[in-house]
Protein backbone atom coordinates (compact mmCIF):
# COMPACT_ATOMS: atom_id res chain seq x y z
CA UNK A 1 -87.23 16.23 -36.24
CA UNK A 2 -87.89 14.58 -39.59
CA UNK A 3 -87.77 10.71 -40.29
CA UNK A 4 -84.44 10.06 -41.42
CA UNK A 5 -83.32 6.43 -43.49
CA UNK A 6 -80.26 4.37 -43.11
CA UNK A 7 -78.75 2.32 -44.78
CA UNK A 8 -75.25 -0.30 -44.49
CA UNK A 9 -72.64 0.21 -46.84
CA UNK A 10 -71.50 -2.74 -49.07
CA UNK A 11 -67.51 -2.99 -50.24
CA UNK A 12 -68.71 -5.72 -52.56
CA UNK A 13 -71.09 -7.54 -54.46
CA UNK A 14 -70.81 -10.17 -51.36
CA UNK A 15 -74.10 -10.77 -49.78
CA UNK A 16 -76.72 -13.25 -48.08
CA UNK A 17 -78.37 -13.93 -51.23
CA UNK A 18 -75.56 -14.47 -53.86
CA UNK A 19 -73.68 -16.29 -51.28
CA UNK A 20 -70.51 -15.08 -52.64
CA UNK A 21 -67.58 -14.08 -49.81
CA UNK A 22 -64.87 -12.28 -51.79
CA UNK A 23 -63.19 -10.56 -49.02
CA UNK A 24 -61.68 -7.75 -51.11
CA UNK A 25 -62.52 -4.25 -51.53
CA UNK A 26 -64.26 -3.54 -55.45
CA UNK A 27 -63.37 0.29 -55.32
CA UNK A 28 -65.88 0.36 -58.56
CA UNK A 29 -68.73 -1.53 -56.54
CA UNK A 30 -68.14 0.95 -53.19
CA UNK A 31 -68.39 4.01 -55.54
CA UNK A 32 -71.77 2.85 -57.04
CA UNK A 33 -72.96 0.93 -54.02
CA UNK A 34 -72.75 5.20 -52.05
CA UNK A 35 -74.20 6.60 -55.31
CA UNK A 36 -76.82 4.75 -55.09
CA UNK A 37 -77.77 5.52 -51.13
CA UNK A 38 -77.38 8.89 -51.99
CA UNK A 39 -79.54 9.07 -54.89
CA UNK A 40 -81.91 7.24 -53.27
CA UNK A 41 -82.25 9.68 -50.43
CA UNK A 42 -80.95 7.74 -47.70
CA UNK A 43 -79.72 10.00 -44.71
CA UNK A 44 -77.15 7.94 -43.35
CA UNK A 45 -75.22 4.70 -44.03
CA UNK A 46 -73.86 2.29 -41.15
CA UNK A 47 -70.10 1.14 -42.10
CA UNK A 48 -70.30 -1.92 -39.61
CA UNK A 49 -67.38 -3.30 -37.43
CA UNK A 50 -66.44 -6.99 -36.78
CA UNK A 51 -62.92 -8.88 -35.88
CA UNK A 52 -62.86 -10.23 -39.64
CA UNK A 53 -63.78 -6.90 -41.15
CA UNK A 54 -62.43 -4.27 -43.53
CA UNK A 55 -61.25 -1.16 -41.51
CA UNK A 56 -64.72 1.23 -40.79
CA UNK A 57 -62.88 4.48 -41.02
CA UNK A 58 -61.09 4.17 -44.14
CA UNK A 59 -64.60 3.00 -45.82
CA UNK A 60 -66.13 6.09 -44.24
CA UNK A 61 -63.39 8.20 -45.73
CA UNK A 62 -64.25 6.32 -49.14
CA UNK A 63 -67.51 6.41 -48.83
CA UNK A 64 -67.59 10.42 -47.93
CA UNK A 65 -65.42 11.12 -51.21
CA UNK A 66 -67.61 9.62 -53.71
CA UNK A 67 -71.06 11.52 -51.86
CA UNK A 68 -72.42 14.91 -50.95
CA UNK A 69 -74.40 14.22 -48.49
CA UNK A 70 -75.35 10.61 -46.67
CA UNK A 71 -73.26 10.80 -43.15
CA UNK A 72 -70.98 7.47 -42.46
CA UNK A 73 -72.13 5.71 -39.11
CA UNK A 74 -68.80 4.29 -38.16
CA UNK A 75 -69.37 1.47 -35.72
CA UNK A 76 -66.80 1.27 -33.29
CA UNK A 77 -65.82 -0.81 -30.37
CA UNK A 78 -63.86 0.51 -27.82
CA UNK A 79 -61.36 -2.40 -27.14
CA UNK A 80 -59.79 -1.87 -29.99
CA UNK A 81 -59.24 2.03 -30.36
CA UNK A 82 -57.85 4.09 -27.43
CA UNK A 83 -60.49 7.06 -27.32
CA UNK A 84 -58.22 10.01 -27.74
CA UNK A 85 -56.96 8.32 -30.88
CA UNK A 86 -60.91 7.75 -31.57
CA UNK A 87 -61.73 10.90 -31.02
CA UNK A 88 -59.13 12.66 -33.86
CA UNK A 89 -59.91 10.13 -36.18
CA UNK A 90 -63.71 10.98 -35.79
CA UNK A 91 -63.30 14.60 -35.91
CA UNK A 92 -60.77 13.59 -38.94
CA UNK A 93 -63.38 12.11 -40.72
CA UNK A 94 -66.06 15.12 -39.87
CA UNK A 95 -63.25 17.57 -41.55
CA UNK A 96 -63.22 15.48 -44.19
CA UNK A 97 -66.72 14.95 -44.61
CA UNK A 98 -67.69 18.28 -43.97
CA UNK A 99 -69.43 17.88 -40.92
CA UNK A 100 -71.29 14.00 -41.71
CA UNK A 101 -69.80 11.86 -39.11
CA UNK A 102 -71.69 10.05 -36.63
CA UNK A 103 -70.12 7.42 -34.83
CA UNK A 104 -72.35 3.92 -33.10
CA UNK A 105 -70.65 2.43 -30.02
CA UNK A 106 -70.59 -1.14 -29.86
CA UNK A 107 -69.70 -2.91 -26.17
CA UNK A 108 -69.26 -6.20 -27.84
CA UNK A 109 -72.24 -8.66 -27.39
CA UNK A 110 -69.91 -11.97 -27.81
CA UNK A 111 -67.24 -12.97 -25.65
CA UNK A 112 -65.61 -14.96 -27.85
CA UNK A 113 -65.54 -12.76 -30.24
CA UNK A 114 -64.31 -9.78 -28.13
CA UNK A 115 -61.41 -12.05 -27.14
CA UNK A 116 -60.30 -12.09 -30.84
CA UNK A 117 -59.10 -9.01 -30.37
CA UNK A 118 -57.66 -9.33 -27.10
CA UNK A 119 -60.94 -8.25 -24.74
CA UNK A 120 -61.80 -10.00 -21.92
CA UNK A 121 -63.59 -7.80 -20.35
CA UNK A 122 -66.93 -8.99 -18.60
CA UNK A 123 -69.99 -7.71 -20.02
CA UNK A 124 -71.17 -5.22 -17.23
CA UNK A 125 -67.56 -4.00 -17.60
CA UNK A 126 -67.69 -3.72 -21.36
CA UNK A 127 -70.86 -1.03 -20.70
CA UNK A 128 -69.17 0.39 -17.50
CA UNK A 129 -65.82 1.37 -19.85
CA UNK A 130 -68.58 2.24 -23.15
CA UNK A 131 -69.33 5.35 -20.59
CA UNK A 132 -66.28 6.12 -19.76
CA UNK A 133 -65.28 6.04 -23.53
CA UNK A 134 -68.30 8.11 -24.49
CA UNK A 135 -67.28 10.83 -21.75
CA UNK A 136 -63.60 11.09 -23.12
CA UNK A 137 -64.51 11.34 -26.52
CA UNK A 138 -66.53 14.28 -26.05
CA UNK A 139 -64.33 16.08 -23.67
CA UNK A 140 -61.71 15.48 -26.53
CA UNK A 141 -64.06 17.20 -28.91
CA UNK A 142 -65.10 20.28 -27.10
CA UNK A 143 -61.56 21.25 -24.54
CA UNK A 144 -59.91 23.77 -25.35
CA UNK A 145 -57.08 23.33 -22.79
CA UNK A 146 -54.82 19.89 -22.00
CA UNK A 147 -56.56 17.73 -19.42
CA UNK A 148 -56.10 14.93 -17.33
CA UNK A 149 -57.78 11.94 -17.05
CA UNK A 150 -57.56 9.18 -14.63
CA UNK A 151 -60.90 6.77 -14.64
CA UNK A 152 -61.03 2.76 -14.29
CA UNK A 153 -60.58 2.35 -18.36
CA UNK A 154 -58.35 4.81 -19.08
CA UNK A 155 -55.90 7.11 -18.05
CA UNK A 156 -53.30 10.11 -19.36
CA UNK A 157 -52.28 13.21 -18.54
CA UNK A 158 -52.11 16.52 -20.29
CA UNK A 159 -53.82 15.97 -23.38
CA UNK A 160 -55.42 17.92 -26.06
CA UNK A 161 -56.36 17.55 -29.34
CA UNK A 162 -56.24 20.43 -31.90
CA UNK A 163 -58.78 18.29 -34.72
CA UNK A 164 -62.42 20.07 -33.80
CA UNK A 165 -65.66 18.50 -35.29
CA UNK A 166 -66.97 20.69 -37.85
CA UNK A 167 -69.93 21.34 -35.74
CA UNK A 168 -68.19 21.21 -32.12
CA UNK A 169 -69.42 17.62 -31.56
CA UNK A 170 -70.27 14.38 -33.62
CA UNK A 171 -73.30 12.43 -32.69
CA UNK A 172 -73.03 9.33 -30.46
CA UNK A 173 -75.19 6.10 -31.02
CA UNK A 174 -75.68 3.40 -28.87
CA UNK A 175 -77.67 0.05 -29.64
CA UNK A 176 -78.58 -3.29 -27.57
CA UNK A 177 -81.18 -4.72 -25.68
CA UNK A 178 -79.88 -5.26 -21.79
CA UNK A 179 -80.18 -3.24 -19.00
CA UNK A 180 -76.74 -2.21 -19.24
CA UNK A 181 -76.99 -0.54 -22.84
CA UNK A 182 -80.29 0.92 -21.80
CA UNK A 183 -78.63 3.11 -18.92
CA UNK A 184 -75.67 3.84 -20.25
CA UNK A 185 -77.61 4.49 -24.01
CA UNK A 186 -80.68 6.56 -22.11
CA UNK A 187 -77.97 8.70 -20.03
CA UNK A 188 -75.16 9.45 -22.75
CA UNK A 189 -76.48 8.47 -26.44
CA UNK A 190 -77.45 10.88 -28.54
CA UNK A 191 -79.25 8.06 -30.80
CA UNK A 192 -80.35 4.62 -29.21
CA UNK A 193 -80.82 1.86 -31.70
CA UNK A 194 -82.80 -1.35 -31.59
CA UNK A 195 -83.54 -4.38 -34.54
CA UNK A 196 -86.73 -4.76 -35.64
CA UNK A 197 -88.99 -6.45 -33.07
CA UNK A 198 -92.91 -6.64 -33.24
CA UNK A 199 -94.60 -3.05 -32.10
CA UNK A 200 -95.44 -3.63 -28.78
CA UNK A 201 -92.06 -5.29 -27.84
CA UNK A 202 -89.87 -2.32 -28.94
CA UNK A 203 -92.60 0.21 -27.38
CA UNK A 204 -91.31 -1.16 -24.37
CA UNK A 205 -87.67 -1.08 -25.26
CA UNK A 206 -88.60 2.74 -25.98
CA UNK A 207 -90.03 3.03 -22.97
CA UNK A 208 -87.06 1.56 -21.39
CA UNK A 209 -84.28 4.38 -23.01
CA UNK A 210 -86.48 6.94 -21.84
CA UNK A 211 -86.93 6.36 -18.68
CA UNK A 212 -83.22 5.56 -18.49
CA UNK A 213 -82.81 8.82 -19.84
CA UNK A 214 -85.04 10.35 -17.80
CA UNK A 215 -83.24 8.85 -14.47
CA UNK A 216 -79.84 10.43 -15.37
CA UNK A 217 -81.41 13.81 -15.15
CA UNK A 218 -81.92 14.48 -19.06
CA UNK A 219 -84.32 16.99 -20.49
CA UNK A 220 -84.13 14.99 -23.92
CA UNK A 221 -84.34 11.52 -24.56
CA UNK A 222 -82.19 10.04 -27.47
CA UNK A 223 -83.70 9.33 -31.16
CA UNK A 224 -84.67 5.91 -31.67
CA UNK A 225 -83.15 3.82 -34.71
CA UNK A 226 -85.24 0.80 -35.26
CA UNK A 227 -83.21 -1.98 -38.10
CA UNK A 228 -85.33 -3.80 -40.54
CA UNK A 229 -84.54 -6.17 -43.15
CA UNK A 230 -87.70 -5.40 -45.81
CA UNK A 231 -88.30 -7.95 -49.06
CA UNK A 232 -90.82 -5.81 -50.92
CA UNK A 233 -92.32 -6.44 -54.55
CA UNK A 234 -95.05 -4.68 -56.30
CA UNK A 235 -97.66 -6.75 -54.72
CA UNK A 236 -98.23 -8.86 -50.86
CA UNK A 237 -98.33 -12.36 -53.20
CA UNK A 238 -94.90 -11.82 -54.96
CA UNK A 239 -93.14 -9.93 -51.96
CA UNK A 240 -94.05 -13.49 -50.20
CA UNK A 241 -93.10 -15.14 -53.10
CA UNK A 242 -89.96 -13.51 -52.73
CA UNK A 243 -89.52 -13.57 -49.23
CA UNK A 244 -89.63 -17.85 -49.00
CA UNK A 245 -87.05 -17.75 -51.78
CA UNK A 246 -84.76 -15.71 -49.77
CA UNK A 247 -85.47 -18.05 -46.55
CA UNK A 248 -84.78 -21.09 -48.04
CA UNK A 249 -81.45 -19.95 -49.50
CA UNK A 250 -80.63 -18.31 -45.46
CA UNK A 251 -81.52 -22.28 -44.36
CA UNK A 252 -79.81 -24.04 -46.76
CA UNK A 253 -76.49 -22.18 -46.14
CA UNK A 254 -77.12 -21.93 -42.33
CA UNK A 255 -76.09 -24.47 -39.88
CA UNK A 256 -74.47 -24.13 -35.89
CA UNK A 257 -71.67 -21.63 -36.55
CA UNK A 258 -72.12 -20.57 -39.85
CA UNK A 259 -74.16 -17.53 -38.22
CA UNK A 260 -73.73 -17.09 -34.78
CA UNK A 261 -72.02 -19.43 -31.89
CA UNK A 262 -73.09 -23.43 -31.88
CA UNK A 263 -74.78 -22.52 -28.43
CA UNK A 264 -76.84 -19.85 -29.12
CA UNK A 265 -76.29 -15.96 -29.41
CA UNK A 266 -75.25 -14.66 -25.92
CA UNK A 267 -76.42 -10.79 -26.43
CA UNK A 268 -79.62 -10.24 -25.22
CA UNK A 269 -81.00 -8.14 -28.88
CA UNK A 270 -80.25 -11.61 -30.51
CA UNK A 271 -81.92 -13.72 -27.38
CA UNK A 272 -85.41 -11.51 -27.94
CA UNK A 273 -85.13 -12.04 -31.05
CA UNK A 274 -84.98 -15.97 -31.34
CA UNK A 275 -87.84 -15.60 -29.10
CA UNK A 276 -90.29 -13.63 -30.08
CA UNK A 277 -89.80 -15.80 -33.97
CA UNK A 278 -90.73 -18.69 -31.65
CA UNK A 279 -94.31 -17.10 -31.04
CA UNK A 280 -95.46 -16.86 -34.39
CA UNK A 281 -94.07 -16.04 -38.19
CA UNK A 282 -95.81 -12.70 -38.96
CA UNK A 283 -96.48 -9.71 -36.35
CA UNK A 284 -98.65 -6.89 -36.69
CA UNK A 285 -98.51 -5.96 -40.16
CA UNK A 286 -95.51 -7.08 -42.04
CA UNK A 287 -93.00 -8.19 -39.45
CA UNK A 288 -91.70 -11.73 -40.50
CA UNK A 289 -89.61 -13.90 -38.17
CA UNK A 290 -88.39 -16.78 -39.45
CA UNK A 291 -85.36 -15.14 -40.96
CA UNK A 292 -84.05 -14.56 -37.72
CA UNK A 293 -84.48 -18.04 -36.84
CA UNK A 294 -82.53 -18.96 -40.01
CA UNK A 295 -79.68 -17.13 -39.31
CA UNK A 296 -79.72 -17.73 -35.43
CA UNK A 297 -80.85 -13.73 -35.08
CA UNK A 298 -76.84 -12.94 -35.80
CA UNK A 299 -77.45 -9.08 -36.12
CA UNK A 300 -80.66 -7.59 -37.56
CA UNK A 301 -82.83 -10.22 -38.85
CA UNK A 302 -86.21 -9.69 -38.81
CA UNK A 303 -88.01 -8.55 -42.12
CA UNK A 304 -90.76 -6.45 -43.31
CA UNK A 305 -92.62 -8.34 -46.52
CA UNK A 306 -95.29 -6.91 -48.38
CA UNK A 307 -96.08 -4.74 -51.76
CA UNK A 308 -94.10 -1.22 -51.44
CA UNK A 309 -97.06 0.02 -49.61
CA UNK A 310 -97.59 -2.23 -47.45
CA UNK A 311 -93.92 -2.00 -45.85
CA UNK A 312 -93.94 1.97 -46.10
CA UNK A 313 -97.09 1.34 -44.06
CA UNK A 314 -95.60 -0.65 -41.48
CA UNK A 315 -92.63 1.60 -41.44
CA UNK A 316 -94.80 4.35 -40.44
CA UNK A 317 -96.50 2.39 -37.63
CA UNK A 318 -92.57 2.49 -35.76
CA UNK A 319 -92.89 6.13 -36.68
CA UNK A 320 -95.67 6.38 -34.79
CA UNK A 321 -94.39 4.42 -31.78
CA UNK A 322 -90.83 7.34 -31.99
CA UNK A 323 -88.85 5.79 -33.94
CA UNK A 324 -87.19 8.88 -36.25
CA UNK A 325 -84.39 6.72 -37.87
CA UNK A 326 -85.59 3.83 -39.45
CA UNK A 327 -82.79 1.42 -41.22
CA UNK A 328 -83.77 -0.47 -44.01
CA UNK A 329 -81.22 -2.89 -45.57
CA UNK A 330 -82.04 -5.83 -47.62
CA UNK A 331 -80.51 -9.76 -48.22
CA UNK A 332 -79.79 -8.69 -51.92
CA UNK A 333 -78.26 -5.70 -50.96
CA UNK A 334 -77.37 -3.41 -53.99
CA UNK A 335 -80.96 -4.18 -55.52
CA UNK A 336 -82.46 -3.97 -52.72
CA UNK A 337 -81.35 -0.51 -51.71
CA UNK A 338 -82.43 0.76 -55.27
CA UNK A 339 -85.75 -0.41 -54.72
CA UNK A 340 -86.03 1.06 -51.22
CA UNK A 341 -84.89 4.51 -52.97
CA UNK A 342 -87.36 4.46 -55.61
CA UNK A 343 -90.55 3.39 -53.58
CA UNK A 344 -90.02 3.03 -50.12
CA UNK A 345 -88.25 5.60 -48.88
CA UNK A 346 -90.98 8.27 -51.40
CA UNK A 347 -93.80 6.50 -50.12
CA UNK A 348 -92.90 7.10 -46.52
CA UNK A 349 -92.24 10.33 -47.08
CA UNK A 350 -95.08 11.21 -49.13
CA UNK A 351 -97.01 10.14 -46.18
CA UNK A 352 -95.73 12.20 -43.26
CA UNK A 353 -95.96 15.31 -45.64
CA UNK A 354 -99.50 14.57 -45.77
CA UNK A 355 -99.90 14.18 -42.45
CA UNK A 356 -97.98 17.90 -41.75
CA UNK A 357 -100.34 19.39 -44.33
CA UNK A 358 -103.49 18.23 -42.83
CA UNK A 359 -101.87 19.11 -39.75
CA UNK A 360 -100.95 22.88 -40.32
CA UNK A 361 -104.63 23.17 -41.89
């Protein structure tokens, strides 16, 4: 299967860099903001979810109007949508979309902010009703007849659902870093996705998915999708240049809380994370650190830095490892993603049709 990009979809100008935090929806920004992953030839775009957040599925809808092509990752958490109502809306949105929907279960990594919205759910329970979720969803997409369901989550009787994905089924993602979200992501995910951690570190988190994968009796394993955070310039010296600028602005406006939690991040992804920056600043090629230690490692944080070939180069060394979706979204976001469109993601691509060439010869 062919290296696909992703992106994360912007309702404003808002971001890291500007520092701004207008909290409203700039229907003109959106519309450009999807033009411009599209044009750029990004596959996908993630429409993220958090307590303080614009609703993900009316962006996707947005988002799908304005574009041909890209396919809305809604991020969902299942606390706060019952999954036959999930299910519709996701096989809503595929209609819509004609057939682009992919949706990226989330079993909440903070308890405090799972309680926001009413879920106190232990962790280990959190994963434990994430497969019971995933199971319902795609029974809703592919009966044909009213069913039943009584499980430890959920329950209901005589149910069906007449709103079919275009394709019979929409593709499930699952992300995090415990043991939990590698057996329930190995056994049921059709994509597993990680953040950006040096090469030998997420080797092992591949490792990890498959063999989780492998235990619950699958003949596949799911597609990896590996987050990065790339400040690229035309050469190393100004994409470093660049990169200390952006850190000192993450450090200036950082602080306990104004990331993550006071004590610390309690999901393991974030955890590694913080770690691994405390080894050193730069790993193998381009992997820089300290902007996860900036921003207390609250979501993907680590960067790539370097001259557009440099980071297409490092890109390609997660290829190599299996990673097929690679997710490339930047501190200044809409300039940023115009940059990855016009060298990056060419570069990259250039590449591997290089390598398939020399191959077939």
């Amino acid at each position: 299967m062919p290296v696909e990009f992703i992106s994360a979809i912007n309702v404003n100008a808002s971001n890291e860099v500007n520092g701004r935090a207008d909290p409203a929806v700039d229907v003109g920004f959106l519309r450009r903001y999807a033009r411009v992953l599209e044009d750029g030839g990004f596959d996908y775009t993630l429409v993220p979810y958090n307590s303080t957040f614009h609703d993900p599925f009316a962006v996707a809808v947005a988002l799908t109007q304005h574009t041909e092509r890209i396919k809305p990752i809604v991020a969902l958490r299942p606390n706060i949508m019952y999954p036959t109502v999930a299910a519709k809306a996701l096989a809503t949105l595929d209609q819509l979309s004609g057939g682009r929907a992919v949706v990226h279960l989330i079993a909440g990594g903070s308890d405090a902010e799972q309680a926001r919205e009413g879920d106190r759910l232990p962790k280990v329970e959190r994963y434990a009703r994430q497969e019971e979720y995933i199971g319902i969803l795609r029974r809703v997409w592919t009966s044909t007849v009213p069913f039943d369901h009584a499980g430890r989550y959920y329950t209901f009787e005589d149910f069906l659902s007449v709103v079919r994905p275009v394709g019979g089924t929409i593709p499930v993602s699952v992300g995090g870093s415990s043991d939990e979200a590698y057996r329930v992501g190995g056994a049921l995910g059709d994509i597993f996705g990680l953040w950006g951690e040096p090469l030998a570190d997420t080797r092992q988190q591949i490792d990890r998915v498959n063999a989780a994968a492998q235990a619950a009796g699958r003949r596949d394993t799911p597609r990896i999708w590996v987050t990065f955070r790339p400040i690229v310039a035309p050469t190393d010296a100004l994409a470093w240049e660049k990169a200390h600028r952006i850190l000192e602005i993450l450090q200036r406006r950082g602080g306990p809380g104004r990331w993550s939690a006071p004590g610390g991040p309690q999901n393991v992804g974030s955890q590694r994370l913080l770690e691994i920056a405390k080894r050193q600043d730069v790993h193998d090629r381009a992997l820089w650190t300290p902007t996860a230690t900036a921003t207390g490692a609250a979501g993907a944080s680590t960067a790539l830095v370097g001259s557009y070939e440099t980071v297409a180069a490092a890109i390609l060394d997660y290829v190599d490892l299996g990673a097929d979706l690679i997710s490339i979204r930047g501190y200044d976001n809409l300039n940023d993603a115009i940059d990855y469109g016009r060298y990056i993601i060419p570069l990259v691509r250039q590449a591997l049709a290089g390598r398939a060439t020399v191959a077939a010869r």
